[in-house]
Protein backbone atom coordinates (compact mmCIF):
# COMPACT_ATOMS: atom_id res chain seq x y z
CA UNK A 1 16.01 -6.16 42.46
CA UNK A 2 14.80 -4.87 39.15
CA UNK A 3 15.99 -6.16 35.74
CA UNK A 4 18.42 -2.96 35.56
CA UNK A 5 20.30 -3.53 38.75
CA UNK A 6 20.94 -7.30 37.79
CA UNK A 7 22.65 -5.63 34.77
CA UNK A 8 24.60 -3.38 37.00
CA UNK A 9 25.79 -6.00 39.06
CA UNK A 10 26.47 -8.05 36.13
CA UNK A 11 28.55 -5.39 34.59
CA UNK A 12 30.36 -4.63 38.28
CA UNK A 13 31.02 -8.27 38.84
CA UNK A 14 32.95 -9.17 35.60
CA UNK A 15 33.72 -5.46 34.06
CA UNK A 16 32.95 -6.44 30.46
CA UNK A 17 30.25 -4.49 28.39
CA UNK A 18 27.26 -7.04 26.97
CA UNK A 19 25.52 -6.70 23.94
CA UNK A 20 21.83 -8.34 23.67
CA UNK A 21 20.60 -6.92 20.26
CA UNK A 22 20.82 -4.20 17.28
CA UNK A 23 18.35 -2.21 16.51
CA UNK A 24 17.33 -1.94 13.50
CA UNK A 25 19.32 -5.21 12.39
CA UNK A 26 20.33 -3.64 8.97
CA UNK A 27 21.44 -0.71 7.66
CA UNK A 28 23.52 1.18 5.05
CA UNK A 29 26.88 2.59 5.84
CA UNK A 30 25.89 6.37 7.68
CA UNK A 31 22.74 5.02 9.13
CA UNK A 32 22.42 4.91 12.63
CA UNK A 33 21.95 2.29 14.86
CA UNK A 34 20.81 1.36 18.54
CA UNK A 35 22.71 -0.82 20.50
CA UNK A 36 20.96 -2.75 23.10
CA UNK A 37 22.76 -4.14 26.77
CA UNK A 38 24.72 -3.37 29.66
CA UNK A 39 27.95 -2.11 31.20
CA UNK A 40 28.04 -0.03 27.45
CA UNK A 41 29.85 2.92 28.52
CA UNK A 42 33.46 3.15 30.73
CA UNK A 43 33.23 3.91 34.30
CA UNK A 44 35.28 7.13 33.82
CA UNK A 45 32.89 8.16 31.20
CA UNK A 46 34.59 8.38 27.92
CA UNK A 47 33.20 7.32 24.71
CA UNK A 48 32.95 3.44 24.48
CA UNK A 49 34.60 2.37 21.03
CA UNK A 50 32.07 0.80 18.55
CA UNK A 51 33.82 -1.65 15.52
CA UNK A 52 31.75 -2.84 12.83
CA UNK A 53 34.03 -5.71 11.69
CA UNK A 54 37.43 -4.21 11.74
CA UNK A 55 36.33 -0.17 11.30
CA UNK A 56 35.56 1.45 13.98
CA UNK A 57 32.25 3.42 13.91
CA UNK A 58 31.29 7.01 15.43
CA UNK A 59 29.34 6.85 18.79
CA UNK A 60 26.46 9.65 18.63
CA UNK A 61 25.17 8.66 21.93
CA UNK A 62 26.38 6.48 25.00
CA UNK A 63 25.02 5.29 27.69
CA UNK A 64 25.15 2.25 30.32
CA UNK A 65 22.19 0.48 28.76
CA UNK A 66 22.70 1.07 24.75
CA UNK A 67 24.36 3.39 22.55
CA UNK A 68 23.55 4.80 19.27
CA UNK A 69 26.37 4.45 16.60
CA UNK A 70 26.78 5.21 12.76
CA UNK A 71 27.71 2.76 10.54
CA UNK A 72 31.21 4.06 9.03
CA UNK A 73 31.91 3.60 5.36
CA UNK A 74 33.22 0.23 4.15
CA UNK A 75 31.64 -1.64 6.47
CA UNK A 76 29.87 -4.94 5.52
CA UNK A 77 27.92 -7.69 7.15
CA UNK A 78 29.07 -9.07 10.37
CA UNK A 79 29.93 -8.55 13.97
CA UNK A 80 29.58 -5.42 16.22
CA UNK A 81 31.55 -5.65 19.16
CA UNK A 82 31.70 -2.80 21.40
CA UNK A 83 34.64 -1.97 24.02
CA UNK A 84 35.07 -0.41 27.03
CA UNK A 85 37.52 -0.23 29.81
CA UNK A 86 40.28 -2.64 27.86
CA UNK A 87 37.36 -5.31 27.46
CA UNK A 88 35.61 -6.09 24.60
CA UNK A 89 32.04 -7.51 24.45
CA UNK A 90 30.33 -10.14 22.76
CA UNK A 91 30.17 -10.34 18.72
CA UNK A 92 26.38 -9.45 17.36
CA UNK A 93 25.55 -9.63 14.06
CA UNK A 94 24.29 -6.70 11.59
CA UNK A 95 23.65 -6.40 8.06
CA UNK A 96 24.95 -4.07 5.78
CA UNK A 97 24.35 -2.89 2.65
CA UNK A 98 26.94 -2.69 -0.01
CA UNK A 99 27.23 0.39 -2.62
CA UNK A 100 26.75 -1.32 -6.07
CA UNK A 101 26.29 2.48 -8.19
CA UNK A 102 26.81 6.01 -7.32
CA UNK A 103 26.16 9.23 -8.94
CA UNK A 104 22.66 8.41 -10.24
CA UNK A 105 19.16 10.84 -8.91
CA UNK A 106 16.60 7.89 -8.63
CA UNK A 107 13.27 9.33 -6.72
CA UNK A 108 11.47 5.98 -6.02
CA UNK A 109 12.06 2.75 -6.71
CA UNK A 110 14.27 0.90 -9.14
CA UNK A 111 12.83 -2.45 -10.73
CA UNK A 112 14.11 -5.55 -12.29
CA UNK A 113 13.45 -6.90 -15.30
CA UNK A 114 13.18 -11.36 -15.09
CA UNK A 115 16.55 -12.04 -15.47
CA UNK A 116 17.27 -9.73 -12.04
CA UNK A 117 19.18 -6.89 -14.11
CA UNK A 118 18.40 -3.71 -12.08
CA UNK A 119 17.05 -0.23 -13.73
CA UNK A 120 17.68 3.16 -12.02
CA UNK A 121 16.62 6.39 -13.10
CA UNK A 122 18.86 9.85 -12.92
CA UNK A 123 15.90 11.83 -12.60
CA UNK A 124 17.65 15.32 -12.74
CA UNK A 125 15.23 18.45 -11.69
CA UNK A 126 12.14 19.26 -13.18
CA UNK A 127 13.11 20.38 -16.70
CA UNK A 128 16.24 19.27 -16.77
CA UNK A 129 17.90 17.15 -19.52
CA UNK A 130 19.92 14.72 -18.49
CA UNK A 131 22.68 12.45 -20.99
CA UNK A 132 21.39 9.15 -19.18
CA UNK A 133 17.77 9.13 -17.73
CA UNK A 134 18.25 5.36 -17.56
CA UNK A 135 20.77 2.89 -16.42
CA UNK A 136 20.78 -0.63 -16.67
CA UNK A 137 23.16 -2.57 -13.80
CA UNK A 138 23.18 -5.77 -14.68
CA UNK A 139 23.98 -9.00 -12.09
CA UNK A 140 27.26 -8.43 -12.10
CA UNK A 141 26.77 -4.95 -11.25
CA UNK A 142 28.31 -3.20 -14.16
CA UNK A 143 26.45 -0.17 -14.50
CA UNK A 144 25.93 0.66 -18.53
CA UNK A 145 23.35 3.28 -19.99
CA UNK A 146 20.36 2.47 -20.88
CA UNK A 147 17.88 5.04 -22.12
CA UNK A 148 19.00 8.73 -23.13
CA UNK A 149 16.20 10.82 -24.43
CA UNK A 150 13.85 11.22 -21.72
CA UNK A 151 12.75 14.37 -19.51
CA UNK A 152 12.62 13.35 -15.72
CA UNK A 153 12.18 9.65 -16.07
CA UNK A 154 10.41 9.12 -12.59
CA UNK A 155 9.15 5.70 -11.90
CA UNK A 156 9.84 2.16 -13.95
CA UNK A 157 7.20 -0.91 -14.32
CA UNK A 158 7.49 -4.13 -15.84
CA UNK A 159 4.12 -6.19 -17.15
CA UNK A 160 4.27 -9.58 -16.66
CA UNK A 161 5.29 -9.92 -20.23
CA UNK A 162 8.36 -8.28 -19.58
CA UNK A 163 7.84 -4.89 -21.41
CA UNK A 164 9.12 -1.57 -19.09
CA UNK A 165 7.00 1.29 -18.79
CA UNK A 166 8.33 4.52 -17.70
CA UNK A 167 6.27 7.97 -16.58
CA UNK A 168 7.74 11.23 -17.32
CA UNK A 169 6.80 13.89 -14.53
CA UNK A 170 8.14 16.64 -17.54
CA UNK A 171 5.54 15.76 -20.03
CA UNK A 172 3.03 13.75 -18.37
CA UNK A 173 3.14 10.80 -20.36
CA UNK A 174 3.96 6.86 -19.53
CA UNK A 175 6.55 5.25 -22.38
CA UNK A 176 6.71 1.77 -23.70
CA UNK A 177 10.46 0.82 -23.58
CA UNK A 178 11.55 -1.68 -26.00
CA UNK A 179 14.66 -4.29 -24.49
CA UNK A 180 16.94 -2.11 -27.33
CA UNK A 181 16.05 1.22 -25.78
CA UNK A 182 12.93 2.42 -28.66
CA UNK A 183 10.88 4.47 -27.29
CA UNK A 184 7.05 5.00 -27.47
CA UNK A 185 4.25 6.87 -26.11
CA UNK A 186 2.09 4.43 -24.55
CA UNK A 187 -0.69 7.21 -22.59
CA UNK A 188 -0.45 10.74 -22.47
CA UNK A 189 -2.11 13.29 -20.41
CA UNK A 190 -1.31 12.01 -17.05
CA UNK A 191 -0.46 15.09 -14.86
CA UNK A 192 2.25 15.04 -13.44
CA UNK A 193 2.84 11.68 -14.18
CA UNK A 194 4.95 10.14 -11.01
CA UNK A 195 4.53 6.08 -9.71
CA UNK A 196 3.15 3.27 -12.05
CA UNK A 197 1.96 -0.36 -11.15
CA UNK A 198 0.44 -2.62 -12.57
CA UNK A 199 -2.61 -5.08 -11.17
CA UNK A 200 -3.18 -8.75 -11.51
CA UNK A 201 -5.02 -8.23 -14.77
CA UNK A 202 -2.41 -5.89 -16.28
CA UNK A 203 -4.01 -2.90 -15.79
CA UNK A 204 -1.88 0.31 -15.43
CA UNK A 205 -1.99 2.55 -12.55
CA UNK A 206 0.00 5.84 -13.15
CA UNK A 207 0.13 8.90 -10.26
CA UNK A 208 -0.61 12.15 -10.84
CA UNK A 209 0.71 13.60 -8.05
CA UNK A 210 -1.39 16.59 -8.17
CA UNK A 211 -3.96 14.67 -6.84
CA UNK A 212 -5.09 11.59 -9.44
CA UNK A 213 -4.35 7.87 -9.65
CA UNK A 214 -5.05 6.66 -13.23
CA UNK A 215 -6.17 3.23 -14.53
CA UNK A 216 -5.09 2.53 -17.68
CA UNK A 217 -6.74 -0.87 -19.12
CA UNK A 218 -5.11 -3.22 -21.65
CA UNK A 219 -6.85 -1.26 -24.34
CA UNK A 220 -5.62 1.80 -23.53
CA UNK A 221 -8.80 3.59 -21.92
CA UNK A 222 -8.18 5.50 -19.17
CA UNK A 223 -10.18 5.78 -16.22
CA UNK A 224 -10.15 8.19 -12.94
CA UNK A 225 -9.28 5.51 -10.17
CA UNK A 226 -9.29 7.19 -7.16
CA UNK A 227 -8.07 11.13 -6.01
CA UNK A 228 -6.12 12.26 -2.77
CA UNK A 229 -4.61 15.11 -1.47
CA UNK A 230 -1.99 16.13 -3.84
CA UNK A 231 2.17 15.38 -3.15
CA UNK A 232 4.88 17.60 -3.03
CA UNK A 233 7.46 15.48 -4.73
CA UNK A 234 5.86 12.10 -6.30
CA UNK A 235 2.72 9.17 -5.59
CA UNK A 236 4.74 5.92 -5.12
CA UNK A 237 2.04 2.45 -5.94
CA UNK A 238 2.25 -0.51 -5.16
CA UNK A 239 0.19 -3.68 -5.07
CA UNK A 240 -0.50 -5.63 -1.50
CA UNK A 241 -1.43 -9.39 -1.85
CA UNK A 242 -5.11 -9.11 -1.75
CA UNK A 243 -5.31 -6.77 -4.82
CA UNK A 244 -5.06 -3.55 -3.02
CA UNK A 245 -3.53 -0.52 -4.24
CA UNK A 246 -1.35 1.06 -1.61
CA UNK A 247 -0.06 4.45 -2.51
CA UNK A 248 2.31 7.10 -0.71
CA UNK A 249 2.51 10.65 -1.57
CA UNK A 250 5.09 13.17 1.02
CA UNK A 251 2.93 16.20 1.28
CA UNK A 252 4.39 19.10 3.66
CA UNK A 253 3.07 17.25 7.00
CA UNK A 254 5.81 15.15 9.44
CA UNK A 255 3.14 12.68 9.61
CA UNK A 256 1.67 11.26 6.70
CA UNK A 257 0.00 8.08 5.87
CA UNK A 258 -0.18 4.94 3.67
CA UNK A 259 -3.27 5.22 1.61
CA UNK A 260 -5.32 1.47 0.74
CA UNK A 261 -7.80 1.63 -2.27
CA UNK A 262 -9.72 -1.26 -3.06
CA UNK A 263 -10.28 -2.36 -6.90
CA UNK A 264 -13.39 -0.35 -6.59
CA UNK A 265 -11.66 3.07 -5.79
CA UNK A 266 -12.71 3.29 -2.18
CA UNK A 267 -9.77 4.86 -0.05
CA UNK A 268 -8.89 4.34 3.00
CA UNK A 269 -5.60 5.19 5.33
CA UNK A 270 -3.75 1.94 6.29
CA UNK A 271 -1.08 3.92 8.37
CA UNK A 272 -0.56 7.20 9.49
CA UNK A 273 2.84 8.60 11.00
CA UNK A 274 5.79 8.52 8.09
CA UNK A 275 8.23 11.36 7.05
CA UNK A 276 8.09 11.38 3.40
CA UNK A 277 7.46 8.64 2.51
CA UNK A 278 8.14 7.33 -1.04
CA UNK A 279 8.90 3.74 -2.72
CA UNK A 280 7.22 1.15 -1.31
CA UNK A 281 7.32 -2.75 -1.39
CA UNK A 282 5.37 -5.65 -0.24
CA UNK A 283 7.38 -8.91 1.04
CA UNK A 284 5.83 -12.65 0.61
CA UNK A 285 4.36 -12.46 4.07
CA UNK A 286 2.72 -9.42 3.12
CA UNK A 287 4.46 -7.01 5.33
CA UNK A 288 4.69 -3.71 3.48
CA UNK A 289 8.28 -1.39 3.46
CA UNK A 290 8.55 2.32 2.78
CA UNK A 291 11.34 4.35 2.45
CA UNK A 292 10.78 6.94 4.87
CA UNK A 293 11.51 8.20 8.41
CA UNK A 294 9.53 6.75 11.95
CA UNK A 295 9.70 9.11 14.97
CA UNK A 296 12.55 10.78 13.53
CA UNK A 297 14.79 8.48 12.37
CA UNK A 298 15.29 7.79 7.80
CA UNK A 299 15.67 4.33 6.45
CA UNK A 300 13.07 1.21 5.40
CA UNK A 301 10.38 1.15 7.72
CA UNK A 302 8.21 -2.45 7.79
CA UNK A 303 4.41 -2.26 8.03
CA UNK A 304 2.82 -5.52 9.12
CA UNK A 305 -0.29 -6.27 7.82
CA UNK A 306 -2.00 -4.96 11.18
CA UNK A 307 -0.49 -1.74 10.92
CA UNK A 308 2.28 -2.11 13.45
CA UNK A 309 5.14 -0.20 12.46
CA UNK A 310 9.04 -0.41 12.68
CA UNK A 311 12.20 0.39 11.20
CA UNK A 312 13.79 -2.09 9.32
CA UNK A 313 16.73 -0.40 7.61
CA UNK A 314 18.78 2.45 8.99
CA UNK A 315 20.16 4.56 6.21
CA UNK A 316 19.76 8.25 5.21
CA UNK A 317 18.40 9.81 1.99
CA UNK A 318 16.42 6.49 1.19
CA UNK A 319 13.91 6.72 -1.56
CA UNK A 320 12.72 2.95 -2.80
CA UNK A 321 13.32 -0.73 -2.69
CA UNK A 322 13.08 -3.32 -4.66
CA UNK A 323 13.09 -6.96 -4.11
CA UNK A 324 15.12 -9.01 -5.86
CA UNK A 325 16.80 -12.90 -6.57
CA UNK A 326 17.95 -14.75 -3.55
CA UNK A 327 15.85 -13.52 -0.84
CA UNK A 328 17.85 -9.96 -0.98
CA UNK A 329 16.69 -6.41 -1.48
CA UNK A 330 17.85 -3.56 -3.60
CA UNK A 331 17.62 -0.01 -1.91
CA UNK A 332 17.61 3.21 -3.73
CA UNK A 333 19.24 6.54 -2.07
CA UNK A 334 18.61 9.77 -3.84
CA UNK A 335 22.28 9.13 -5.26
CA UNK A 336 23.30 5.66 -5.23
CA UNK A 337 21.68 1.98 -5.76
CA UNK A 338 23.33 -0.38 -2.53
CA UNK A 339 22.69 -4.48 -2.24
CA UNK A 340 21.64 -5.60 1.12
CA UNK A 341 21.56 -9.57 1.82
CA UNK A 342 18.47 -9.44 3.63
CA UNK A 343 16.88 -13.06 4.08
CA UNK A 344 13.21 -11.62 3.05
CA UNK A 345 11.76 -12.70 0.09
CA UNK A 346 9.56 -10.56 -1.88
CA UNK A 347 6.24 -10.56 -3.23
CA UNK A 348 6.32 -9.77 -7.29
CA UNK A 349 2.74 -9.32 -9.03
CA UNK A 350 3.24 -12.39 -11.36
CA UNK A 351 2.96 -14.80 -8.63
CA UNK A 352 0.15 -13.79 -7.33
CA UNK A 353 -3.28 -15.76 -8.47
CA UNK A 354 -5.19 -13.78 -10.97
């Protein structure tokens, strides 16, 4: 008797519906998840009912074996439990993230500064001034401007002294940002300047995403790094743990990759498969996460270092991450900023060895 008629008989013997696991294990309220067991769905068909906590969720697709749910608003970390037939089944666990600021248009990642205050861009459209291309949220989550006169503040750095830099995709042109908000051009000419990172000798890496990763050394030369096929939207960068640049760029494919440049230039594709993919991260193991979609399906997807790929996060409209204090992650929709406790700690640049 295979695995699948045990489960039957299981679910024939005691009527109850069994849940063995939650796939992905996190998510933000809308994503979707899968729900793994048996004896899922009631033997006269209907919908099985799906809380997360005490709010019921809306079943998308049910079956004996799993079902796929959505996460309904105001939901937070805890139990599913799924019923059918008058029975309920077993608690499992799932992670959600909670909405800490809305009505913002970040298009990567946000960053943190040392003290763990979070910065977000509103981004607007190309060309378009905005009252507040900055906000600060600081670790109480009060969300207060930050920076106002900026066209299309795209992506946000910190140097390991603590100074910001931000790139302007209007003007082509990466800003110094003092703590009080001054303003200064710190390198101009940069295309359409998109993603910025910095190395382990505080060299600046800026995106053009017409095809061009920048370095920009301490002295302010600038150098041609590397050049790929051109993005659509934005080049995200980010660092992996052996010095490697890894860089996404959405072009108009369903299936595009993770590029890996070496310190001398030389690129490579680490993965190939991702729905526009944008902000990327690298956790202390050094897994790498992207916002983007796998096989269909939007939220964080984890890269292990061998290339293996899975999703992560569920959650629609993601486009970066950031790790931050306490082994927790902040994720960045195109609209909002959410907090998920998430038990992964990240990687930042300044603990790395030089």
């Amino acid at each position: 008797m295979g695995i699948s008629d045990r489960l039957l008989g299981k679910t024939t013997v005691n009527g109850k519906p069994h849940i063995e696991g939650v796939l992905p294990a996190a998510a933000l309220p809308g994503g979707e998840v899968r729900i793994i067991g048996h004896g899922l769905r009631p033997q006269d068909l209907r919908r099985p009912r799906v809380r997360f906590g005490e709010i019921e969720g809306a079943v998308v697709i049910s079956s004996d074996e799993f079902l796929v749910a959505r996460v309904p608003q105001g939901a937070s970390s805890g139990p599913i439990v799924v019923s059918t037939n008058g029975h309920s089944s077993n608690p499992h666990q799932i992670k959600v993230a909670v909405p800490i600021a809305e009505n913002l248009h970040p298009v990567t990642n946000p960053a943190l500064d040392a003290e763990g205050n979070i910065y977000v861009s509103f981004s607007g459209s190309r060309g378009q001034k905005v009252p507040v291309a900055i906000y600060r949220i600081d670790t109480n989550y009060n969300v207060k401007p930050f920076l106002a006169d900026l066209m299309n503040a795209t992506s946000i750095a910190f140097d390991r002294a603590g100074q910001m830099y931000v790139s302007s995709r209007y003007d082509g042109t990466v800003y110094r940002v003092a703590p009080n908000g001054a303003m200064s051009s710190y390198a101009e000419g940069m295309g359409v300047a998109t993603g910025v990172a910095f190395d382990r000798a505080q060299n600046l890496y800026v995106g053009d995403r017409s095809g061009t990763i920048f370095k920009i050394g301490s002295d302010r030369q600038i150098f041609v790094f590397a050049t790929l096929e051109p993005s659509v939207s934005a080049y995200h960068l980010a660092f992996g743990p052996h010095g490697d640049l890894f860089v996404t760029g959405p072009t108009t494919s369903s299936f595009d990759c993770v590029y890996k440049i070496t310190s001398q230039g030389n690129v490579s594709t680490f993965f190939r498969g991702l729905g526009r993919p944008q902000g990327i991260a690298f956790d202390a193991e050094g897994n790498l996460y992207v916002a983007a979609s796998l096989s269909g399906k939007r939220g964080i997807v984890k890269i292990n270092p061998a290339g293996e790929a899975s999703l992560a996060v569920a959650g629609a409209g993601l486009v970066g991450l950031a790790f931050a204090p306490g082994r927790s992650v902040v994720l960045a929709t195109n609209s909002a900023v959410h907090h998920l406790a998430w038990n992964i700690q990240g990687s930042p640049l300044a603990d790395l060895p030089a």
